[in-house]
N, C-alpha and C. Protein backbone atom coordinates (compact mmCIF):
# COMPACT_ATOMS: atom_id res chain seq x y z
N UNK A 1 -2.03 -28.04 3.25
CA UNK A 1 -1.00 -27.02 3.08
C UNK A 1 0.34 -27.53 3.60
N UNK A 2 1.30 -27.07 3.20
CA UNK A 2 2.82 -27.45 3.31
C UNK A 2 3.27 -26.76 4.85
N UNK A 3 3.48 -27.35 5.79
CA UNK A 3 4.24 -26.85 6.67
C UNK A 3 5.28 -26.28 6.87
N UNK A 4 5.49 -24.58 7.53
CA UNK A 4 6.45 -24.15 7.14
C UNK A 4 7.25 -24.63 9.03
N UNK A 5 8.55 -25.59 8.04
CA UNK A 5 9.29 -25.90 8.99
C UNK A 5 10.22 -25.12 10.25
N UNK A 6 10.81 -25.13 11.38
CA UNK A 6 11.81 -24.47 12.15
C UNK A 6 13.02 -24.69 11.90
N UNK A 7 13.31 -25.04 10.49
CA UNK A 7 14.89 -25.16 10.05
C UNK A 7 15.34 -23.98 8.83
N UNK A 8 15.70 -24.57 8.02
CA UNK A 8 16.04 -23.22 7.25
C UNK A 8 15.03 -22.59 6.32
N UNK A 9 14.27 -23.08 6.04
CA UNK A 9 13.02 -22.51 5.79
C UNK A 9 12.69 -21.42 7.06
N UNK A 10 12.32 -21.37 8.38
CA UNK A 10 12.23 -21.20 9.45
C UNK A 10 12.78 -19.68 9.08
N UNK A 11 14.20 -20.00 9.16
CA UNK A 11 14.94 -18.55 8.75
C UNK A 11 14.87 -17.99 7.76
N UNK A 12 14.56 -18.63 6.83
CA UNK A 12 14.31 -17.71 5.31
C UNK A 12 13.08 -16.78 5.89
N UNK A 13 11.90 -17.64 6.10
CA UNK A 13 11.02 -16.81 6.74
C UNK A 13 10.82 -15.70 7.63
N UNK A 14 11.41 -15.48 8.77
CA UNK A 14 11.76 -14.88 9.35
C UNK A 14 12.79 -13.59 9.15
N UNK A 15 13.61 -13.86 7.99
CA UNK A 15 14.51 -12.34 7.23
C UNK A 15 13.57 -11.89 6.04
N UNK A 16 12.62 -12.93 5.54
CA UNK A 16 11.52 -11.96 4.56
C UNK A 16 10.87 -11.45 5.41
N UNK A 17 10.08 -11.92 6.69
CA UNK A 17 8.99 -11.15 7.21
C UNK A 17 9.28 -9.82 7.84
N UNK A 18 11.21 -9.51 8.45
CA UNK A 18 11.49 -8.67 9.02
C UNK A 18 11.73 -7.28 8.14
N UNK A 19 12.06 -7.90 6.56
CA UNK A 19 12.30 -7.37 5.62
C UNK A 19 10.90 -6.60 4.92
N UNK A 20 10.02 -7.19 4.89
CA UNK A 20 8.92 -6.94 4.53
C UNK A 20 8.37 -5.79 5.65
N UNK A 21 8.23 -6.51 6.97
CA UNK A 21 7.69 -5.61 7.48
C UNK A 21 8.34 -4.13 7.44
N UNK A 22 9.84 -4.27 7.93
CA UNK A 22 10.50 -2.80 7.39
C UNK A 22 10.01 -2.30 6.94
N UNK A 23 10.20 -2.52 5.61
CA UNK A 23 9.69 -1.73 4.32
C UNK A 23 8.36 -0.69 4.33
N UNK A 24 7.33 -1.71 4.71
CA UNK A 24 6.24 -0.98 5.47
C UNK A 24 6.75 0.08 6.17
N UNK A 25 6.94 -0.13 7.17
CA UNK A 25 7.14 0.37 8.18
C UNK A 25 8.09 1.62 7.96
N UNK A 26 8.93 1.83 7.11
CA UNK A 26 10.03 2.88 7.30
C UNK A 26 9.63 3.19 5.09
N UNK A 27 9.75 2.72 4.68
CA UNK A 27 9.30 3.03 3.37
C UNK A 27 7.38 3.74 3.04
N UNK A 28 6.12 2.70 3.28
CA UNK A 28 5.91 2.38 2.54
C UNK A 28 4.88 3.89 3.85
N UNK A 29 4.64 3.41 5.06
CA UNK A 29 3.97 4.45 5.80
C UNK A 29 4.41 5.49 5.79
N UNK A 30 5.77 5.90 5.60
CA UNK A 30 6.83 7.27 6.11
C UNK A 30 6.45 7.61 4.24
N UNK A 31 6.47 7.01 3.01
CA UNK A 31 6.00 7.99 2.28
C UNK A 31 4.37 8.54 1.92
N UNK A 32 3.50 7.36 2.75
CA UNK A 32 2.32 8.14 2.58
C UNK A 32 2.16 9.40 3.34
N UNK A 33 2.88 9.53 4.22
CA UNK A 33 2.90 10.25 5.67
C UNK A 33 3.50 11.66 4.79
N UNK A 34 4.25 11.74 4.18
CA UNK A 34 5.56 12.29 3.53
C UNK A 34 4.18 12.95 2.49
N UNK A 35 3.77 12.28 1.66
CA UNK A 35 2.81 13.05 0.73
C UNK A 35 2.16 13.57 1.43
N UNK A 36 1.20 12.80 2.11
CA UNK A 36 0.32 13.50 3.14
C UNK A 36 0.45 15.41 3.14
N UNK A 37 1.51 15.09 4.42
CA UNK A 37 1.97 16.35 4.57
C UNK A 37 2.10 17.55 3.39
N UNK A 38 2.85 16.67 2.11
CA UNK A 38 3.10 17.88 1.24
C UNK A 38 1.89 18.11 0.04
N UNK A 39 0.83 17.54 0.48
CA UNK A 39 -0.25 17.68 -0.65
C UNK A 39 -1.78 17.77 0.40
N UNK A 40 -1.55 18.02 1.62
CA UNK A 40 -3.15 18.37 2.08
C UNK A 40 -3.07 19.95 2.76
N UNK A 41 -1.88 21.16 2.68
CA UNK A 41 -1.74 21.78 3.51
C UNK A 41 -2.45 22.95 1.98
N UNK A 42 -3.06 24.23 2.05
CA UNK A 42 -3.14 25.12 1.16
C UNK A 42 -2.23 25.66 0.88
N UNK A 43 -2.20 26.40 -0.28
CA UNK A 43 -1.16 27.08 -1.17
C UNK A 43 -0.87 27.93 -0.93
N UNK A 44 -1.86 28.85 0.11
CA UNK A 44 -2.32 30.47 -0.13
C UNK A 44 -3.97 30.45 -0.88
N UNK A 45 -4.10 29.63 -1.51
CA UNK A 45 -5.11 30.01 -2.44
C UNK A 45 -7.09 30.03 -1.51
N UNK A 46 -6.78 29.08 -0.32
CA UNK A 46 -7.92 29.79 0.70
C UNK A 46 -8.72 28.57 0.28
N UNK A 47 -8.17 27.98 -0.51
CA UNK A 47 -9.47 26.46 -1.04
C UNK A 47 -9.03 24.88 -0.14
N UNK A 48 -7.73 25.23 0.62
CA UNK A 48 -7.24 23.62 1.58
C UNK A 48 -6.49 23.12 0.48
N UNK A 49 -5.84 21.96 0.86
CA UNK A 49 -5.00 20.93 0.36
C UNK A 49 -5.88 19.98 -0.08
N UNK A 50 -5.10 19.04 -1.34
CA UNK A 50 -5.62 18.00 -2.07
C UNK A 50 -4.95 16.82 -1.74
N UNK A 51 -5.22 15.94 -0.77
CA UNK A 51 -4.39 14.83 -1.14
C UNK A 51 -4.72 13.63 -1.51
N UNK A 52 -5.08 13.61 -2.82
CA UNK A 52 -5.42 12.56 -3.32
C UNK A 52 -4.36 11.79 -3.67
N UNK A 53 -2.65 12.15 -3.78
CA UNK A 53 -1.93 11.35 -3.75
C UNK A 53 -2.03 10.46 -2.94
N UNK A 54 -1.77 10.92 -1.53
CA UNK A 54 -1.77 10.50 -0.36
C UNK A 54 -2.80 9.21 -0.31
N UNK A 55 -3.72 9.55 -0.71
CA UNK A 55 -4.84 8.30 -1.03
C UNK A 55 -4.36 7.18 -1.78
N UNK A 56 -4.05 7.53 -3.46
CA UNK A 56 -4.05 6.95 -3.95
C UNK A 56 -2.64 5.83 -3.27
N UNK A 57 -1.03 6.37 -2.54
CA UNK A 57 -0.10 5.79 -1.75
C UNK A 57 -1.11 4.39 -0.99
N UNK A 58 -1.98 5.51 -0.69
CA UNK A 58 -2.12 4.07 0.79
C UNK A 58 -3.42 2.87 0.02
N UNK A 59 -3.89 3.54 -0.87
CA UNK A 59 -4.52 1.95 -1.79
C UNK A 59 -3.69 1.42 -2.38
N UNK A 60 -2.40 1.85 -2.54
CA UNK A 60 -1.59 0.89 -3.24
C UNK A 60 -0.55 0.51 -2.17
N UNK A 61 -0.86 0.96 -1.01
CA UNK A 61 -0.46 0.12 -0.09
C UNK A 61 -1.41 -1.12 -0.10
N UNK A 62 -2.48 -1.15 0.56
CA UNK A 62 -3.34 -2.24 0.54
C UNK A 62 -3.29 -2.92 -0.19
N UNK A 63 -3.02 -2.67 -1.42
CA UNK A 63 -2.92 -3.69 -2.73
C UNK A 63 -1.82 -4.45 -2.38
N UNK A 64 -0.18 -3.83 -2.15
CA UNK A 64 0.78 -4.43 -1.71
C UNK A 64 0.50 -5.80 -0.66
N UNK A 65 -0.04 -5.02 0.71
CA UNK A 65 -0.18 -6.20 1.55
C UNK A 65 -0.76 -7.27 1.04
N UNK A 66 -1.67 -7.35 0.82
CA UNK A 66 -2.75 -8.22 0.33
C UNK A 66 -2.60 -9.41 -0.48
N UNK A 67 -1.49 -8.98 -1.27
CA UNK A 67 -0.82 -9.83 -2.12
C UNK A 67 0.27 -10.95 -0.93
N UNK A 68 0.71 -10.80 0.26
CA UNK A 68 1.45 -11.18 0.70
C UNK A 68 0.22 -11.83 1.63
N UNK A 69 -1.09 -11.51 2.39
CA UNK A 69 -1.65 -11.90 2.81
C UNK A 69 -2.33 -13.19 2.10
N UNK A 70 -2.75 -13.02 0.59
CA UNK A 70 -3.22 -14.08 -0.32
C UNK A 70 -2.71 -15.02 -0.69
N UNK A 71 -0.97 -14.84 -0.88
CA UNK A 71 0.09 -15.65 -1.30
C UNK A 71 -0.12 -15.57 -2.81
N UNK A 72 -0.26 -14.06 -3.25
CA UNK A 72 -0.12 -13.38 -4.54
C UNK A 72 1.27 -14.43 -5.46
N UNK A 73 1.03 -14.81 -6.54
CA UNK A 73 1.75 -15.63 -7.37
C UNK A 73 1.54 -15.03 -9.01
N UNK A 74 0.41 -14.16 -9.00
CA UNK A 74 0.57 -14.23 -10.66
C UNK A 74 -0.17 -12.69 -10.45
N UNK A 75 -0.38 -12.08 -11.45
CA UNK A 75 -1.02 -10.63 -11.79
C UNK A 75 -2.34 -10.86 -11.79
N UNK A 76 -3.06 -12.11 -11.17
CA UNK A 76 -4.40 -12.07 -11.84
C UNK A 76 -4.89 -12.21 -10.48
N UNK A 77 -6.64 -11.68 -10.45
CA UNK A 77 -6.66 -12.08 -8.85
C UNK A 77 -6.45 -11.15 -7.85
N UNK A 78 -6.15 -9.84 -8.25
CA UNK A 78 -5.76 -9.33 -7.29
C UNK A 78 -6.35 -7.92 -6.84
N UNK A 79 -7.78 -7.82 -7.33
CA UNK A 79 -9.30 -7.41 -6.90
C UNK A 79 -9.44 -8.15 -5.81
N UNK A 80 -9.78 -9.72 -5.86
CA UNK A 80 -9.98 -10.27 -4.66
C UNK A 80 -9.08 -10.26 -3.55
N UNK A 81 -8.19 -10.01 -4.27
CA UNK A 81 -7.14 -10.35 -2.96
C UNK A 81 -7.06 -8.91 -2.04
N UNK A 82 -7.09 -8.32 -2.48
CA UNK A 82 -7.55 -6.98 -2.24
C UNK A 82 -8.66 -6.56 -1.22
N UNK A 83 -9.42 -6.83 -1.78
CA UNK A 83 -10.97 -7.22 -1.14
C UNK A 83 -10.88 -7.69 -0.37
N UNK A 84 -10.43 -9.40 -0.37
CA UNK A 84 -9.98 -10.09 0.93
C UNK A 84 -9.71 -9.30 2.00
N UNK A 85 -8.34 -8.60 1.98
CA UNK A 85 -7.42 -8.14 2.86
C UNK A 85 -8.24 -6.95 4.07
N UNK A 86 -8.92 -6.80 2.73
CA UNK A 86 -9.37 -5.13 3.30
C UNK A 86 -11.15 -5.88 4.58
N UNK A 87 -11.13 -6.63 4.06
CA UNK A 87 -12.57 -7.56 4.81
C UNK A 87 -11.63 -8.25 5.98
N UNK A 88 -10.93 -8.92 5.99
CA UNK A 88 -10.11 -9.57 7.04
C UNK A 88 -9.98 -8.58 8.25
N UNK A 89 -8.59 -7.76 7.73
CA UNK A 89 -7.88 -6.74 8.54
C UNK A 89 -8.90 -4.97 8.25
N UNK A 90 -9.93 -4.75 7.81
CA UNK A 90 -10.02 -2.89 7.53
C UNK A 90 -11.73 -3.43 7.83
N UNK A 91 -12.00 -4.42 8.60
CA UNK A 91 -13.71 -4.58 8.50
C UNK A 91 -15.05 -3.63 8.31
N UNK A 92 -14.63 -2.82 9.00
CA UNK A 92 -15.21 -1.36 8.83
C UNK A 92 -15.81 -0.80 7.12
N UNK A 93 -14.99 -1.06 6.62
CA UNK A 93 -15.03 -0.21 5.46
C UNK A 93 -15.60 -1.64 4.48
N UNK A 94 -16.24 -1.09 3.47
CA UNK A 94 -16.85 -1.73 2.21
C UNK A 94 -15.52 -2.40 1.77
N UNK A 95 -15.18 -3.66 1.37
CA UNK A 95 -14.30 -4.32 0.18
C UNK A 95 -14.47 -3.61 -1.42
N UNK A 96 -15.68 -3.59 -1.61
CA UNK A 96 -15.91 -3.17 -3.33
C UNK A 96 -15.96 -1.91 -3.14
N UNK A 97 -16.08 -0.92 -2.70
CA UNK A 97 -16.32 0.54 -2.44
C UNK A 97 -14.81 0.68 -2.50
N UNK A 98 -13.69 0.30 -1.63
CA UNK A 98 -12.41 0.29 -1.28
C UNK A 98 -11.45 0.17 -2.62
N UNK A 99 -11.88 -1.12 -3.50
CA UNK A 99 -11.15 -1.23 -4.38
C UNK A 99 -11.62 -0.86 -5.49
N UNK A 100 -12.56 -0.36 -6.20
CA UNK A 100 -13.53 -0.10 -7.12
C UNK A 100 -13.67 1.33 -7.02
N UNK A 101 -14.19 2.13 -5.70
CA UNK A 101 -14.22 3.52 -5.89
C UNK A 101 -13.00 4.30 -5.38
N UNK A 102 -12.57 3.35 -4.71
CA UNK A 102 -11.22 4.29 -4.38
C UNK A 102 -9.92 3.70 -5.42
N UNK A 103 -9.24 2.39 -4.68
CA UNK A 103 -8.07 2.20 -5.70
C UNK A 103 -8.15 2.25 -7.19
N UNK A 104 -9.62 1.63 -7.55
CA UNK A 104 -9.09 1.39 -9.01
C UNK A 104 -9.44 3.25 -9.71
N UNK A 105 -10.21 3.47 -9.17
CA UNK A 105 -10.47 5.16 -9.74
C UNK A 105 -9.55 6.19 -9.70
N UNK A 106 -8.70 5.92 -8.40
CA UNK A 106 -7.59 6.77 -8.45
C UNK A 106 -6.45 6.03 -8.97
N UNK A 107 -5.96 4.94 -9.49
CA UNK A 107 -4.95 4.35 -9.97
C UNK A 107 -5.46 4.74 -11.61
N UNK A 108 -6.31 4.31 -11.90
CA UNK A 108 -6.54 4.36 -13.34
C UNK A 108 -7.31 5.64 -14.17
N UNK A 109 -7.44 6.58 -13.42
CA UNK A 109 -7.70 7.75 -13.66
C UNK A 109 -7.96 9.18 -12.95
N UNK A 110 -7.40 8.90 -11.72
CA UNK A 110 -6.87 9.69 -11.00
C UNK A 110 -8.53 10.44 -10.69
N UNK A 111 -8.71 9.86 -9.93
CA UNK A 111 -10.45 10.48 -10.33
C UNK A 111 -11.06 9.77 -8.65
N UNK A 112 -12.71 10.18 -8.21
CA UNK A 112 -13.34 9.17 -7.31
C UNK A 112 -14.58 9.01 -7.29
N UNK A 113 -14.48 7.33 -7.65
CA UNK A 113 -16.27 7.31 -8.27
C UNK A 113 -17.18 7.83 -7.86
N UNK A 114 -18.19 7.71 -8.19
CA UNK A 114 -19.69 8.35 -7.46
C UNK A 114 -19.68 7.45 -6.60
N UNK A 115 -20.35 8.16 -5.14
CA UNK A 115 -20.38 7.21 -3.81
C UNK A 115 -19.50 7.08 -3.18
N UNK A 116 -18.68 8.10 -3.22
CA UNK A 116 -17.71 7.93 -2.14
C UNK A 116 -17.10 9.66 -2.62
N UNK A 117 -16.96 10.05 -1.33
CA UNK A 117 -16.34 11.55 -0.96
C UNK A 117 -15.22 11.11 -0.45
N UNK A 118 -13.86 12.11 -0.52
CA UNK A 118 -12.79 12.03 0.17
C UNK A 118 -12.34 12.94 1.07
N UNK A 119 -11.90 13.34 2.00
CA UNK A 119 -11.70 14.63 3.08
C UNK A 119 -10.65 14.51 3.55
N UNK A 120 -10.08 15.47 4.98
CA UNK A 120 -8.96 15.02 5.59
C UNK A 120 -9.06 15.86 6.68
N UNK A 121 -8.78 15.73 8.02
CA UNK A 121 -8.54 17.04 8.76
C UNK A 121 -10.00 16.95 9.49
N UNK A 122 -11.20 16.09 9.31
CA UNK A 122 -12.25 16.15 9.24
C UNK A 122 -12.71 14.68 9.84
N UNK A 123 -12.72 14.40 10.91
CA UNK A 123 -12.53 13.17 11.92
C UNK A 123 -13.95 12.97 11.93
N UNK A 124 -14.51 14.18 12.03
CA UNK A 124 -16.31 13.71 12.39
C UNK A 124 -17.06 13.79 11.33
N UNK A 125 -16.53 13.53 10.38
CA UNK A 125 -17.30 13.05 8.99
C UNK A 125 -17.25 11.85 8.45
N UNK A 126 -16.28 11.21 9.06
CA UNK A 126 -15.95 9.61 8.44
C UNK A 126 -16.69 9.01 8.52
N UNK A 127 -17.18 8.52 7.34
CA UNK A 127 -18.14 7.01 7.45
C UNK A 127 -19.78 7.75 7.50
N UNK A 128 -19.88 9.45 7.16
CA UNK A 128 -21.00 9.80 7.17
C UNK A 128 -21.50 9.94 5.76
N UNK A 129 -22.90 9.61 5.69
CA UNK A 129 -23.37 10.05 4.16
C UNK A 129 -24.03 10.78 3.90
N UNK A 130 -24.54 11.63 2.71
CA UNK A 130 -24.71 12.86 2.52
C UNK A 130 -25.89 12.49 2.58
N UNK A 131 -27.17 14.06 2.30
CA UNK A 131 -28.37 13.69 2.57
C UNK A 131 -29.10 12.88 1.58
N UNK A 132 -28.87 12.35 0.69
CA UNK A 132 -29.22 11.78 -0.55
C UNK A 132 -28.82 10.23 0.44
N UNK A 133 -27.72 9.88 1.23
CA UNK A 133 -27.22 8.45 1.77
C UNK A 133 -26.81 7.58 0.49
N UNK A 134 -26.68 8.24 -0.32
CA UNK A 134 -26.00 7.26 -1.52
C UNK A 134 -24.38 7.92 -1.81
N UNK A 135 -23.82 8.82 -1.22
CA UNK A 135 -22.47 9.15 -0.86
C UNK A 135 -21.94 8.78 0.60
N UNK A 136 -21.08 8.34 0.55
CA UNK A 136 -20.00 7.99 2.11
C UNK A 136 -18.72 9.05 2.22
N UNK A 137 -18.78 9.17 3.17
CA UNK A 137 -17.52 10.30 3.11
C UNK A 137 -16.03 9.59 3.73
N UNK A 138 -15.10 9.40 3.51
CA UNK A 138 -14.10 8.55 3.92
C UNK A 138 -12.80 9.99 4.52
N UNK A 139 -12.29 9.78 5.68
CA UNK A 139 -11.69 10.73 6.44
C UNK A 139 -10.31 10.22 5.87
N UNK A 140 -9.60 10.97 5.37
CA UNK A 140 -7.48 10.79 5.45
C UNK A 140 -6.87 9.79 6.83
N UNK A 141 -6.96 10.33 7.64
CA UNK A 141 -6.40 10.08 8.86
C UNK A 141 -7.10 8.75 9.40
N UNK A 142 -8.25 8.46 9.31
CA UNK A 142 -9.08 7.65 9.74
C UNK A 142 -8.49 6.32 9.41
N UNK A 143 -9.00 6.25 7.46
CA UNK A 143 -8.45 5.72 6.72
C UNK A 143 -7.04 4.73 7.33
N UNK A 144 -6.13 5.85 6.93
CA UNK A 144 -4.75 5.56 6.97
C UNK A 144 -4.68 4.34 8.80
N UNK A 145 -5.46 5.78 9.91
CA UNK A 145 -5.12 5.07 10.90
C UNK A 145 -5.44 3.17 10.69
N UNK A 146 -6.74 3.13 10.39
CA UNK A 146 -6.93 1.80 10.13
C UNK A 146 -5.91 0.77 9.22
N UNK A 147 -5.68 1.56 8.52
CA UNK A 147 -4.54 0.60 7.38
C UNK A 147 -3.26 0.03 8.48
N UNK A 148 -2.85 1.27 9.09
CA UNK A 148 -1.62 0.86 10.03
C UNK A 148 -2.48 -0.44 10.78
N UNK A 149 -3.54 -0.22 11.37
CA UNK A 149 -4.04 -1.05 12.50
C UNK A 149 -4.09 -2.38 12.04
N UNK A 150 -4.17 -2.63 10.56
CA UNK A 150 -4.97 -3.41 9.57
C UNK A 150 -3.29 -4.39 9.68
N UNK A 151 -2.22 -3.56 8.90
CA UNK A 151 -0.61 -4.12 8.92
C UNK A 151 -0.91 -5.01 10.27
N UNK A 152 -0.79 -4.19 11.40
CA UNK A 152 -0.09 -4.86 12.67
C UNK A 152 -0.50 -5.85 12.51
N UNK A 153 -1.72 -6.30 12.67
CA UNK A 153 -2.94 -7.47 12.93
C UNK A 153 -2.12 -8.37 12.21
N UNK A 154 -2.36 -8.11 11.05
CA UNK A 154 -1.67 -9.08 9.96
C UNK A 154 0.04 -9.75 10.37
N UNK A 155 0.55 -8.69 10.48
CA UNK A 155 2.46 -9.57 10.69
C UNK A 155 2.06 -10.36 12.50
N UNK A 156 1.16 -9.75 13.43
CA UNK A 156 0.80 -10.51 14.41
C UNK A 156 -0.08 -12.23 13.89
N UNK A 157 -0.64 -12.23 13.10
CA UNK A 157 -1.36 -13.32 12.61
C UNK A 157 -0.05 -14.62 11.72
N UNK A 158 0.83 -13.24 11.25
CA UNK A 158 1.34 -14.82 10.60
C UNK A 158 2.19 -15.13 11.23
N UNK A 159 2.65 -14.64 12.35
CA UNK A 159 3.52 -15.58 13.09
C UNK A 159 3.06 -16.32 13.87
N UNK A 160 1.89 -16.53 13.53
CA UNK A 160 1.21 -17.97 14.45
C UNK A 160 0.57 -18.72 13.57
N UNK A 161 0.36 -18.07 11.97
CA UNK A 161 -0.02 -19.43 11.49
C UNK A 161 0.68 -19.82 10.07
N UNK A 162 0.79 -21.15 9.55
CA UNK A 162 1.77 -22.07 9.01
C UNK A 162 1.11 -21.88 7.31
N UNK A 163 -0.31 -21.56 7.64
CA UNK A 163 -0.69 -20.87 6.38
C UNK A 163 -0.33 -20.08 5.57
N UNK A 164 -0.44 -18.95 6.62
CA UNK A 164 -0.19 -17.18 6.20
C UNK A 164 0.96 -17.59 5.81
N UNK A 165 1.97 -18.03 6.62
CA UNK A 165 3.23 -18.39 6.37
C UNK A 165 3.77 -18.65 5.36
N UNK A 166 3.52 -19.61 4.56
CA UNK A 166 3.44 -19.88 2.86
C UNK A 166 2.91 -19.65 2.09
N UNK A 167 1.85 -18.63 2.42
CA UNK A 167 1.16 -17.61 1.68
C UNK A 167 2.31 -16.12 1.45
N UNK A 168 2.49 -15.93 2.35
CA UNK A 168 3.89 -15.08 2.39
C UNK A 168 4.92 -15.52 2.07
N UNK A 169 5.40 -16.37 1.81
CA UNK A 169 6.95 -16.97 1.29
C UNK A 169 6.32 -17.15 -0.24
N UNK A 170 5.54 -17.48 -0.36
CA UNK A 170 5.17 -18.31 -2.12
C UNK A 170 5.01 -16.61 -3.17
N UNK A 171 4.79 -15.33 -2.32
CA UNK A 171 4.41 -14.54 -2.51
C UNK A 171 5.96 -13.38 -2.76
N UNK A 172 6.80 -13.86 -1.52
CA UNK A 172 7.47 -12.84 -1.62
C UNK A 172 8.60 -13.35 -2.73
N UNK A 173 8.90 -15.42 -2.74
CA UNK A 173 10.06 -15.73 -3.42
C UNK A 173 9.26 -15.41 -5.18
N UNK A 174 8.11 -14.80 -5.29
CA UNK A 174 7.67 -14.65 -6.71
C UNK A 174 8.22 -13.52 -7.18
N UNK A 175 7.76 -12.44 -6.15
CA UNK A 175 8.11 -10.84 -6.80
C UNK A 175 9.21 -10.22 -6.12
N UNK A 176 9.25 -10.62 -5.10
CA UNK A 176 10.80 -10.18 -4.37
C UNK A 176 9.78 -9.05 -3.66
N UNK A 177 11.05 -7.99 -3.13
CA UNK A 177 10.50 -6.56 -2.79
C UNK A 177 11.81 -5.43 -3.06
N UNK A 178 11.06 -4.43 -3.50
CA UNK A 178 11.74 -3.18 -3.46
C UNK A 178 13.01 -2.94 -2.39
N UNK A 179 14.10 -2.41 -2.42
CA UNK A 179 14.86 -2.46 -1.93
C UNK A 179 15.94 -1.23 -2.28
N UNK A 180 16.90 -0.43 -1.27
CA UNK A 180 17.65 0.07 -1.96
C UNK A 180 18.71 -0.31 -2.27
N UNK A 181 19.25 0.66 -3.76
CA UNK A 181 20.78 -0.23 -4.15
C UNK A 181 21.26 1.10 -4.16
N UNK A 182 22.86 1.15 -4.93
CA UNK A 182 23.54 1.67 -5.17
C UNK A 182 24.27 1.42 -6.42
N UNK A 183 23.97 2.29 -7.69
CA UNK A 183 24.16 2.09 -8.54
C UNK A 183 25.15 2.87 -9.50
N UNK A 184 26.19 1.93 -10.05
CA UNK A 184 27.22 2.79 -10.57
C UNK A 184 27.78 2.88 -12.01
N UNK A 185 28.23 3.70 -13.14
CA UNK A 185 27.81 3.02 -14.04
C UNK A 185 29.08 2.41 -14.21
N UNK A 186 29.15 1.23 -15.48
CA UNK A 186 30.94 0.93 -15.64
C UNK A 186 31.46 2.03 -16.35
N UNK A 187 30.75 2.42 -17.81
CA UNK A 187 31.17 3.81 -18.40
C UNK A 187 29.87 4.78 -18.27
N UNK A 188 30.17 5.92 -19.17
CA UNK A 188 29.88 6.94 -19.69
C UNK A 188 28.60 6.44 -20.50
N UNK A 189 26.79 6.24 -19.92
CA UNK A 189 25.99 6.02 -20.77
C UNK A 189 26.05 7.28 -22.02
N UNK A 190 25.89 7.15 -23.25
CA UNK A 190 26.21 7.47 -24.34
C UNK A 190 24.41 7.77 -24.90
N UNK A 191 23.64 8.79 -25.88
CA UNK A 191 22.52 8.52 -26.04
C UNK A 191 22.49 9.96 -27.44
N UNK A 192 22.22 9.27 -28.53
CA UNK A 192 22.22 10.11 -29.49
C UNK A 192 23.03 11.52 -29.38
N UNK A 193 24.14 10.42 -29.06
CA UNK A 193 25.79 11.39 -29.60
C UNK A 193 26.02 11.97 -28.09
N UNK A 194 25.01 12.32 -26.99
CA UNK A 194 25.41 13.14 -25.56
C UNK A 194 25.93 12.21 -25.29
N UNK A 195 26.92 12.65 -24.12
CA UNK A 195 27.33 11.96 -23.08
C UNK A 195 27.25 12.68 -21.59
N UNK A 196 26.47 11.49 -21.03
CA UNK A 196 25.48 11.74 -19.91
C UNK A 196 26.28 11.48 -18.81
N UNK A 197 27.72 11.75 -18.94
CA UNK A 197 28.39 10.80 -17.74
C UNK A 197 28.49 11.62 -16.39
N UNK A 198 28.27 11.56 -15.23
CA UNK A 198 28.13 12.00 -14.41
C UNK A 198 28.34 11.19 -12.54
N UNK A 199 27.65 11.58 -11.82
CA UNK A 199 28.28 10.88 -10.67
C UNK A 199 27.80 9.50 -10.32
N UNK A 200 27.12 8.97 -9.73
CA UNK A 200 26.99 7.37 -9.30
C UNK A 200 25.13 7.69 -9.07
N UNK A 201 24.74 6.96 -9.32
CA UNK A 201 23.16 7.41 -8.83
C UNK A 201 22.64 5.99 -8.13
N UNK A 202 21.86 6.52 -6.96
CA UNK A 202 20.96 5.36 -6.20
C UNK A 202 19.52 5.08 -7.02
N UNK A 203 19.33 3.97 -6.61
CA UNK A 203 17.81 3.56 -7.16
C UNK A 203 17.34 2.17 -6.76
């Protein structure tokens, strides 16, 4: 593997990793946290909150990291890498259960396979299975707590190794990251004869 040097490489590294971690950190946790809140509380209706958003946020968190943990380079691959991440840093929990009954079921059809229950609010059910033992019950909070626990580990790991290191640079100079801008237009976008012109919009 290529050594990541203490010169300007050094610093490139070091404004992606601070950048990255941010993001996490003030983006990527503060909106699972953010759904959380606005999708597990009841309506009135006496049946509890749903937050399967909230779920589906923080598997596509994991997916995110993982890619930076693998040194993600192309769209393919990224079951395992996934898997990986979640076996490395989330040991506790199944890899294929993780990405198979949770991410890919709720990404691709908003749904959760057989063998796996979802809950929240409900600490002493995690990791229990029903009387059949062919369902697992997976807790909100639990979950999540581990994911945070799962991050730290990880930005603690690659600053000590030269691996992770260019696993994360080869990863981030591919896809970049999300970021905010400020966006303005030069004119008046125009669209089957309206004119949509209006104030400056962020994105």
């Amino acid at each position: 593997m290529q050594k990541v040097a203490k010169d300007q490489k050094g610093k490139d590294f070091e404004a992606a990793r601070d950048c990255v971690r941010h993001t996490f950190e003030d983006w990527v946790i503060k909106s699972i946290e953010i759904t959380f809140r606005a999708t597990s509380e009841s309506e009135g209706d006496g049946k509890g909150g749903t937050p399967l958003a909230a779920f589906l946020l923080l598997s596509c968190g994991i997916d995110a990291i993982s890619g930076f943990y693998a040194g993600r380079t192309s769209e393919h691959g990224t079951g395992a890498q996934y898997k990986s991440f979640v076996r490395k840093y989330m040991p506790t929990y199944s890899p294929e259960n993780m990405y198979e009954k949770l991410r890919c079921a709720l990404a691709h059809n908003f749904a959760v396979d057989q063998g796996l229950a979802l809950t929240h609010g409900q600490s002493h059910l995690h990791n229990v299975r029903d009387l059949t033992g062919e369902t697992i019950v997976k807790n909100f909070e639990n979950v999540f707590f581990d994911f945070q626990a799962g991050i730290k580990r990880y930005f603690e790991d690659l600053d000590s190794s030269d691996d992770l290191k260019l696993r994360f640079m080869n990863r981030f100079r591919k896809f970049g990251l999300a970021s905010p801008v400020e966006f303005k237009w030069q004119a008046a976008p125009t669209s089957a004869g309206l004119n949509f012109s209006g104030p400056s919009v962020t994105g």
